[in-house]
PDB file of N, CA and C in Angstrom:
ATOM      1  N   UNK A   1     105.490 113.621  76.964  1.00  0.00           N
ATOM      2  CA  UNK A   1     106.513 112.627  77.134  1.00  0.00           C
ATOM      3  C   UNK A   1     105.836 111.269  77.299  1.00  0.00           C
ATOM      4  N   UNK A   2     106.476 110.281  77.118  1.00  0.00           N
ATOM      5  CA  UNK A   2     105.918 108.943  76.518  1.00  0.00           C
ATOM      6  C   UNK A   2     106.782 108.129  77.521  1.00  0.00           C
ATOM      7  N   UNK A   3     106.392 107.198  78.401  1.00  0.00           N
ATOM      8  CA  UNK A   3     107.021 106.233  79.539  1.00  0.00           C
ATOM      9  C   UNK A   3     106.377 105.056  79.681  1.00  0.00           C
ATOM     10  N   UNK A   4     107.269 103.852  80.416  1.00  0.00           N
ATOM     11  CA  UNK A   4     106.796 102.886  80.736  1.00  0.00           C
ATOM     12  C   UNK A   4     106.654 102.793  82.248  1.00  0.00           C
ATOM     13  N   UNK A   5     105.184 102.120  82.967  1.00  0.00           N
ATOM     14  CA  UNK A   5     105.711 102.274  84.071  1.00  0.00           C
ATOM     15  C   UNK A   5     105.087 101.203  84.728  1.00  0.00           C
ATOM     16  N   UNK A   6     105.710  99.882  85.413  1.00  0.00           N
ATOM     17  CA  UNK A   6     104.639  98.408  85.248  1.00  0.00           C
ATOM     18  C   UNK A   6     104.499  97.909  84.242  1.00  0.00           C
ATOM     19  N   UNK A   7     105.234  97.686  82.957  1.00  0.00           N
ATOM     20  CA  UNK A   7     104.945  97.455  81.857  1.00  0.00           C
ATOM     21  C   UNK A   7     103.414  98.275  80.832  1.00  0.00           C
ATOM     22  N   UNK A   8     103.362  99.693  81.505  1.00  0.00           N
ATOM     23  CA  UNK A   8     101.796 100.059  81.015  1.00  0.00           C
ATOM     24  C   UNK A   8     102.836 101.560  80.183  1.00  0.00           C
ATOM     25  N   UNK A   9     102.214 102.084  79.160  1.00  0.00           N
ATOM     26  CA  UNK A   9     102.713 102.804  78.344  1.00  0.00           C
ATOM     27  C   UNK A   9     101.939 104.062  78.705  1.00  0.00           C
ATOM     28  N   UNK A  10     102.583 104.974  79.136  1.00  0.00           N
ATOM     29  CA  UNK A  10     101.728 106.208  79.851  1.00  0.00           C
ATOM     30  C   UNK A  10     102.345 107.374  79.146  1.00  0.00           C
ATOM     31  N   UNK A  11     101.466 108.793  78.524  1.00  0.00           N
ATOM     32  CA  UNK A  11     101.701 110.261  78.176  1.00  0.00           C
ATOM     33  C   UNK A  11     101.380 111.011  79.157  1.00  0.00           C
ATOM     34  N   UNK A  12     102.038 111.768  79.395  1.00  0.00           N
ATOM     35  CA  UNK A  12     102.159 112.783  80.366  1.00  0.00           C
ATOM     36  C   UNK A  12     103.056 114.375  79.850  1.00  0.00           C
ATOM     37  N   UNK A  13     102.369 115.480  80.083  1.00  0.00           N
ATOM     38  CA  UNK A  13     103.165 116.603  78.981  1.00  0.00           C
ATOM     39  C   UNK A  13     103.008 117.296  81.113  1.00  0.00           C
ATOM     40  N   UNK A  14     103.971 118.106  80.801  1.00  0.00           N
ATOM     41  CA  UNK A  14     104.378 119.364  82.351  1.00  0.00           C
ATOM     42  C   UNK A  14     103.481 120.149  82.427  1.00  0.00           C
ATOM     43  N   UNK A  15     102.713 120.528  80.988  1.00  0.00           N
ATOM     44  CA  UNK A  15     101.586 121.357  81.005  1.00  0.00           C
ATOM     45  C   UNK A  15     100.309 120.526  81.567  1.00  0.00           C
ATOM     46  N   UNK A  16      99.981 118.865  81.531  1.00  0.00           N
ATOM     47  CA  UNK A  16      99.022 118.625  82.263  1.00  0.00           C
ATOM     48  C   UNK A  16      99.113 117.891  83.307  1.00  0.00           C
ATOM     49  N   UNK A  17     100.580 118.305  83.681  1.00  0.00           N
ATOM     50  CA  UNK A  17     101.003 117.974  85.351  1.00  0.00           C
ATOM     51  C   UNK A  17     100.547 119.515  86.645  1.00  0.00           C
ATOM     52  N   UNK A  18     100.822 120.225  85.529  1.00  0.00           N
ATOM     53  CA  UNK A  18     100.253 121.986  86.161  1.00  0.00           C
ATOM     54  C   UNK A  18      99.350 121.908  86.526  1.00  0.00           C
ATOM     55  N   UNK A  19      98.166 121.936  85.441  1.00  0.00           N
ATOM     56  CA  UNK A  19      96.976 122.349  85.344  1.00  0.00           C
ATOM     57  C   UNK A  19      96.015 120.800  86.122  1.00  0.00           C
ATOM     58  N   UNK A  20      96.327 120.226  86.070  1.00  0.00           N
ATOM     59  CA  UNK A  20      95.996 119.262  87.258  1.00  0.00           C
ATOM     60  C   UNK A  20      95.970 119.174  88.458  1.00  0.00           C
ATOM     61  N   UNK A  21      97.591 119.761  89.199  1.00  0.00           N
ATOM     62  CA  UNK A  21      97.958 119.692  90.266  1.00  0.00           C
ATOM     63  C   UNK A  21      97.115 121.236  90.915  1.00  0.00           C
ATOM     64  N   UNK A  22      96.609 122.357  90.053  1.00  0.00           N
ATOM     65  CA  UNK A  22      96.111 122.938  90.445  1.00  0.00           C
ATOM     66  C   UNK A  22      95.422 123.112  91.159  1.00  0.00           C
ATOM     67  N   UNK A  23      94.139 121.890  91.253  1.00  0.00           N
ATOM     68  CA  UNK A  23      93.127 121.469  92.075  1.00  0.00           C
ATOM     69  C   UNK A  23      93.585 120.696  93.509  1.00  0.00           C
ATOM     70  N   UNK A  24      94.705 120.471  93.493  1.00  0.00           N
ATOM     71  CA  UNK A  24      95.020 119.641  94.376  1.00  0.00           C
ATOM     72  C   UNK A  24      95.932 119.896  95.720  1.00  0.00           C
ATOM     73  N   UNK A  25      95.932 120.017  96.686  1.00  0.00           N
ATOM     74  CA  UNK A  25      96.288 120.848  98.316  1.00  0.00           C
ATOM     75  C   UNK A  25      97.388 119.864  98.337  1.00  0.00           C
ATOM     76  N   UNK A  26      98.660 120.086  98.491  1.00  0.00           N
ATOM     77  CA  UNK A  26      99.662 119.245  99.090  1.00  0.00           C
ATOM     78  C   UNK A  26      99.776 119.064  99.959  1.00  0.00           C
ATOM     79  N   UNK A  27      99.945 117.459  99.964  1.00  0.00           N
ATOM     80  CA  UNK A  27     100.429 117.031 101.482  1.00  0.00           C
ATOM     81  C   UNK A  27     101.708 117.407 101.977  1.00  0.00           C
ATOM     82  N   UNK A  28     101.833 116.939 103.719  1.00  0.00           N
ATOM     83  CA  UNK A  28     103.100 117.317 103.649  1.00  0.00           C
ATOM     84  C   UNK A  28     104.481 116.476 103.294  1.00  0.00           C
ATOM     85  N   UNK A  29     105.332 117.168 102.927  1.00  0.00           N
ATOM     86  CA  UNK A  29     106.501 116.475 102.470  1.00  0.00           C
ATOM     87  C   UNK A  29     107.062 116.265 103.443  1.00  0.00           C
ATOM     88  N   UNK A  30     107.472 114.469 102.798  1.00  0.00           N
ATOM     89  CA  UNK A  30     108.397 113.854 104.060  1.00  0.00           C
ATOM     90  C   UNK A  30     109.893 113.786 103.503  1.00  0.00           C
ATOM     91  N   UNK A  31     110.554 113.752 102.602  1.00  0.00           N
ATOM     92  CA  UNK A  31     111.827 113.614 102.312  1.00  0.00           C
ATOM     93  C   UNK A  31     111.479 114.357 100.594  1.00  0.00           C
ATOM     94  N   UNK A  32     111.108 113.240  99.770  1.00  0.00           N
ATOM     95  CA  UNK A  32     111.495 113.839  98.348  1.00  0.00           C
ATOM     96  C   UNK A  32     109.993 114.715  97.609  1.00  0.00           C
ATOM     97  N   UNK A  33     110.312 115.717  96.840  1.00  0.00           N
ATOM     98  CA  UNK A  33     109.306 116.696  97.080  1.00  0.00           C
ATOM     99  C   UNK A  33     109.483 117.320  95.600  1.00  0.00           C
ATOM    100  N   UNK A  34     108.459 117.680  94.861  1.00  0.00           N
ATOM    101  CA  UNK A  34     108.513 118.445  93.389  1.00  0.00           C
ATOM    102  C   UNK A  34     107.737 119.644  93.654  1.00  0.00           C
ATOM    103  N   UNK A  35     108.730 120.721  92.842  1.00  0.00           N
ATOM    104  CA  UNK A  35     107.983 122.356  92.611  1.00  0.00           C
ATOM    105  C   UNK A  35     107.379 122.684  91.716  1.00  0.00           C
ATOM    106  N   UNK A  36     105.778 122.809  91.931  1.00  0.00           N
ATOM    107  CA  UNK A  36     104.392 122.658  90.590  1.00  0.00           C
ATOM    108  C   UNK A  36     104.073 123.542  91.221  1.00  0.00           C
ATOM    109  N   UNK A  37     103.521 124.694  90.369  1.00  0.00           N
ATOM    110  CA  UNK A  37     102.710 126.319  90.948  1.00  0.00           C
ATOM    111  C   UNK A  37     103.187 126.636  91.647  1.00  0.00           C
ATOM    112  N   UNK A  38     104.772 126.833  92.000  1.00  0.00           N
ATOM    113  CA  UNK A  38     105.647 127.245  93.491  1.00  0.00           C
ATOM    114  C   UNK A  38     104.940 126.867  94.319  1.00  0.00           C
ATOM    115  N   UNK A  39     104.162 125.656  94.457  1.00  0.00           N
ATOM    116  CA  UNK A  39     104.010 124.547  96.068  1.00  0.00           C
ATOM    117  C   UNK A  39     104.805 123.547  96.054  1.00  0.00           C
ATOM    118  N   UNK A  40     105.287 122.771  96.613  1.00  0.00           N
ATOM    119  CA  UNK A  40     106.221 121.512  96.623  1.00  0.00           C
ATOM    120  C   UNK A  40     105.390 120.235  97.518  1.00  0.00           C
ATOM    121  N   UNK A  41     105.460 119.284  96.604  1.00  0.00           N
ATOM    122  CA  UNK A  41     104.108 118.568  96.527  1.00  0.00           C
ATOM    123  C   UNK A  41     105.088 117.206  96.838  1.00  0.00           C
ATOM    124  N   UNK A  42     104.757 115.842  97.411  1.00  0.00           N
ATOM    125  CA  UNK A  42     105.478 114.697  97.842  1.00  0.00           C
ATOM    126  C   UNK A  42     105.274 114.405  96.408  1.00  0.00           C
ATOM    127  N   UNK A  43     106.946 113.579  95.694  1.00  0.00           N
ATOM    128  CA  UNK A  43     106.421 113.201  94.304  1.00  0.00           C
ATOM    129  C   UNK A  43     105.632 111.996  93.712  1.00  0.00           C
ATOM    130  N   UNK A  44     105.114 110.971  94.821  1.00  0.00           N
ATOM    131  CA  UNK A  44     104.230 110.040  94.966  1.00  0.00           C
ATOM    132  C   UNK A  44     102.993 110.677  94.502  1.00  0.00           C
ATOM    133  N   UNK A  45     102.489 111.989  95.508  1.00  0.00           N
ATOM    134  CA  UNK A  45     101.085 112.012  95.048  1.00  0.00           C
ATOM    135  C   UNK A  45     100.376 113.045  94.038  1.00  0.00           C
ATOM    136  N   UNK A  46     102.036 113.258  93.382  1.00  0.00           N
ATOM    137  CA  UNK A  46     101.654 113.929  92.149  1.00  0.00           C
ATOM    138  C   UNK A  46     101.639 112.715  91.160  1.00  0.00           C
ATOM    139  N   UNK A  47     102.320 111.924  90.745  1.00  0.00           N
ATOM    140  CA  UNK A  47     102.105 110.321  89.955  1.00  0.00           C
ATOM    141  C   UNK A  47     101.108 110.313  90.085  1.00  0.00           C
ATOM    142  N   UNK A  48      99.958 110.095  91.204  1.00  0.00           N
ATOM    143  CA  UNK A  48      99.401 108.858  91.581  1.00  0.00           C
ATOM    144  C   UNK A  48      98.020 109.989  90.874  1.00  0.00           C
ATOM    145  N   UNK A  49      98.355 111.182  91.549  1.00  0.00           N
ATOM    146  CA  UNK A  49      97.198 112.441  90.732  1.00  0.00           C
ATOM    147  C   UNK A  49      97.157 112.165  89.287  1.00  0.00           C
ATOM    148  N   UNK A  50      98.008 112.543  88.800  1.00  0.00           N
ATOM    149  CA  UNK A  50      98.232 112.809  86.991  1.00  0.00           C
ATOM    150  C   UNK A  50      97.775 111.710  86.597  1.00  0.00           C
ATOM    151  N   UNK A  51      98.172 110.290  87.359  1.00  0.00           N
ATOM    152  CA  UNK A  51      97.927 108.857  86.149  1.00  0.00           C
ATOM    153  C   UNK A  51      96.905 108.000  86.805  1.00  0.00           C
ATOM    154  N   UNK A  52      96.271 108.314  87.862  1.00  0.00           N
ATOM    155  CA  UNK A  52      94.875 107.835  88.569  1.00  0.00           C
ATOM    156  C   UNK A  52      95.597 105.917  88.981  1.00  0.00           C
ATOM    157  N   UNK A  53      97.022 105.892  89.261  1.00  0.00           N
ATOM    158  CA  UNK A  53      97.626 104.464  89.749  1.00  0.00           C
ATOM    159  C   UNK A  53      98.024 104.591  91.069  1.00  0.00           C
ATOM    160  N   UNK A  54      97.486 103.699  92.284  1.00  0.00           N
ATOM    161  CA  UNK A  54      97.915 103.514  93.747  1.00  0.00           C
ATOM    162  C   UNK A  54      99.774 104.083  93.744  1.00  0.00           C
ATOM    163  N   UNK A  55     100.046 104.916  94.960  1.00  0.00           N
ATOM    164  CA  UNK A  55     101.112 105.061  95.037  1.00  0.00           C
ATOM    165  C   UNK A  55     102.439 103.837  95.616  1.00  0.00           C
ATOM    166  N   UNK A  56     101.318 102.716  95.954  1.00  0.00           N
ATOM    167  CA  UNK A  56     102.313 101.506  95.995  1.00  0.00           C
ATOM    168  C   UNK A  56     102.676 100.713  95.003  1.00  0.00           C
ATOM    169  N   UNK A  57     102.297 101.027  93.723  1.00  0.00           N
ATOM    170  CA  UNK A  57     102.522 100.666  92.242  1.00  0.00           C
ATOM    171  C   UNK A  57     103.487 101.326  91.677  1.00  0.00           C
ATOM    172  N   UNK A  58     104.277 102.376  92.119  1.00  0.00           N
ATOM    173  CA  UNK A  58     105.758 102.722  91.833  1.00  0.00           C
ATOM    174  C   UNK A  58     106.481 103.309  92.880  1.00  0.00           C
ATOM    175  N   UNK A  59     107.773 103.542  92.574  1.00  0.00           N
ATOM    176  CA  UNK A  59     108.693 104.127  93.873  1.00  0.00           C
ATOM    177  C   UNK A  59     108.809 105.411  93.750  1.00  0.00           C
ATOM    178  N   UNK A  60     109.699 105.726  94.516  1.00  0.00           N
ATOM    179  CA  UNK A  60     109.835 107.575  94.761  1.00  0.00           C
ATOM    180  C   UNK A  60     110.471 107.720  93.745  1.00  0.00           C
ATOM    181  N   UNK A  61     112.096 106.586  92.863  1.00  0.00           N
ATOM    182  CA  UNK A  61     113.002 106.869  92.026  1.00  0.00           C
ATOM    183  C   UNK A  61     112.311 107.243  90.693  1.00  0.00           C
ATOM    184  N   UNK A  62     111.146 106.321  90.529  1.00  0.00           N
ATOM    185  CA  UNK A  62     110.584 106.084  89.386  1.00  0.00           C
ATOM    186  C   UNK A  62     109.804 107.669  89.462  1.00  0.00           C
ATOM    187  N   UNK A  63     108.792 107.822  90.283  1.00  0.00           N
ATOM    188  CA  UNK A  63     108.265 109.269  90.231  1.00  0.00           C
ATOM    189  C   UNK A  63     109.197 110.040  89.608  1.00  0.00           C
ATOM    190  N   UNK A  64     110.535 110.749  90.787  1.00  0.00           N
ATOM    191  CA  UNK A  64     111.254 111.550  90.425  1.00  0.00           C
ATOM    192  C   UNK A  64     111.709 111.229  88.974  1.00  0.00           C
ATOM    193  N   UNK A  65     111.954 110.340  88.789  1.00  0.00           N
ATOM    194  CA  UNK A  65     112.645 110.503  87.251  1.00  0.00           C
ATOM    195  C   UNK A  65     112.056 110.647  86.030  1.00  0.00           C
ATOM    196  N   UNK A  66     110.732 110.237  86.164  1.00  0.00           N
ATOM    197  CA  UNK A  66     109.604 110.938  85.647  1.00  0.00           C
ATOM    198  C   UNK A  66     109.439 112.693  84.973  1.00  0.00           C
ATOM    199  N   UNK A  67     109.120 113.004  86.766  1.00  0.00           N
ATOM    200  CA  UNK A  67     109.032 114.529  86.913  1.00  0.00           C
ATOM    201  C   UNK A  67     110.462 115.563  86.853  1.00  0.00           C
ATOM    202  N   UNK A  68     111.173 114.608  86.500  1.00  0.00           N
ATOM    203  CA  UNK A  68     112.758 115.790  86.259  1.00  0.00           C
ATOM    204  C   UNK A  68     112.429 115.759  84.884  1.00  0.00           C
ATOM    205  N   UNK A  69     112.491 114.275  84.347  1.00  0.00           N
ATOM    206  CA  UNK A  69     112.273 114.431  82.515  1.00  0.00           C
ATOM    207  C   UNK A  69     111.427 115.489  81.969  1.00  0.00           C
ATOM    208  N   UNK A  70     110.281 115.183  82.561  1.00  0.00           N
ATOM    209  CA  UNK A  70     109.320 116.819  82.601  1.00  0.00           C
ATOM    210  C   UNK A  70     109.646 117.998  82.716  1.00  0.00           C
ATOM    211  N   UNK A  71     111.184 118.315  83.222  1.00  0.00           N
ATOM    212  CA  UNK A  71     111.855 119.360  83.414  1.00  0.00           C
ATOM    213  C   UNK A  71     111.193 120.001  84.880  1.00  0.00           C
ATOM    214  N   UNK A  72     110.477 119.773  85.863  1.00  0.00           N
ATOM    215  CA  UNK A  72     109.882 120.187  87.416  1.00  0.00           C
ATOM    216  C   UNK A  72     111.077 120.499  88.387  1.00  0.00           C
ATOM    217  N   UNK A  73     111.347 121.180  88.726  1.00  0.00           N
ATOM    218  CA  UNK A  73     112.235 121.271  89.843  1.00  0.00           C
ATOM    219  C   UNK A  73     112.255 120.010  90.938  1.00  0.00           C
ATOM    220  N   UNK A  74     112.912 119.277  91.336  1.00  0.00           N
ATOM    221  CA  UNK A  74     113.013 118.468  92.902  1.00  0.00           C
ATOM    222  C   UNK A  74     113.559 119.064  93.747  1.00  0.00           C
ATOM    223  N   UNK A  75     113.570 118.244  95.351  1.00  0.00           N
ATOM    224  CA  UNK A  75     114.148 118.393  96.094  1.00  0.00           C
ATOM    225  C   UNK A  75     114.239 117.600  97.225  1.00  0.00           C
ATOM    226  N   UNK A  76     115.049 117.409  97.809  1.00  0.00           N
ATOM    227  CA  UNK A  76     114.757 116.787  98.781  1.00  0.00           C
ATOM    228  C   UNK A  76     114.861 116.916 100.522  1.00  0.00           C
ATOM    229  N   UNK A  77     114.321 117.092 101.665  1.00  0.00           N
ATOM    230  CA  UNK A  77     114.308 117.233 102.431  1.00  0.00           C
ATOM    231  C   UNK A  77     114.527 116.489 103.402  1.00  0.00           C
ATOM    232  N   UNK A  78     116.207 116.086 104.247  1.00  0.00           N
ATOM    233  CA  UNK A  78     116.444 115.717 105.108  1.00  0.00           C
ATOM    234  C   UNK A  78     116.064 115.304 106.132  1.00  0.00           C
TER     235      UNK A  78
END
């Protein structure tokens, strides 16, 4: 899938959101949260994993809408 994000033109496929996040221990979730390898990962520091950009360079909306297009499960926690 093909996005803009900051005006920067970024590819990203679900298959190398997987196999990425593999290596990577989730933090814990504070409210909004994505399901990669049945762990549920904050969706900030899966962005910030996959596209190597500070997580204060986009929002949670922008993540999530990202990672739904990708077809990932969300969720969010109260």
């Amino acid at each position: 899938m093909e996005f803009v994000l900051r005006g920067r033109v970024y590819r990203l496929t679900k298959e190398e959101v997987e196999v990425k996040m593999r290596e990577v221990e989730p933090e814990p979730v504070r409210k909004h949260y994505v399901v990669i390898n049945g762990r549920k990962y904050p969706v900030k520091q899966v962005i910030e994993a996959c596209l190597g950009i500070p997580r204060l360079d986009f929002t949670t909306q922008q993540a999530r809408r990202i990672l739904s297009r990708l077809g990932f499960e969300l969720g969010f926690r109260a």
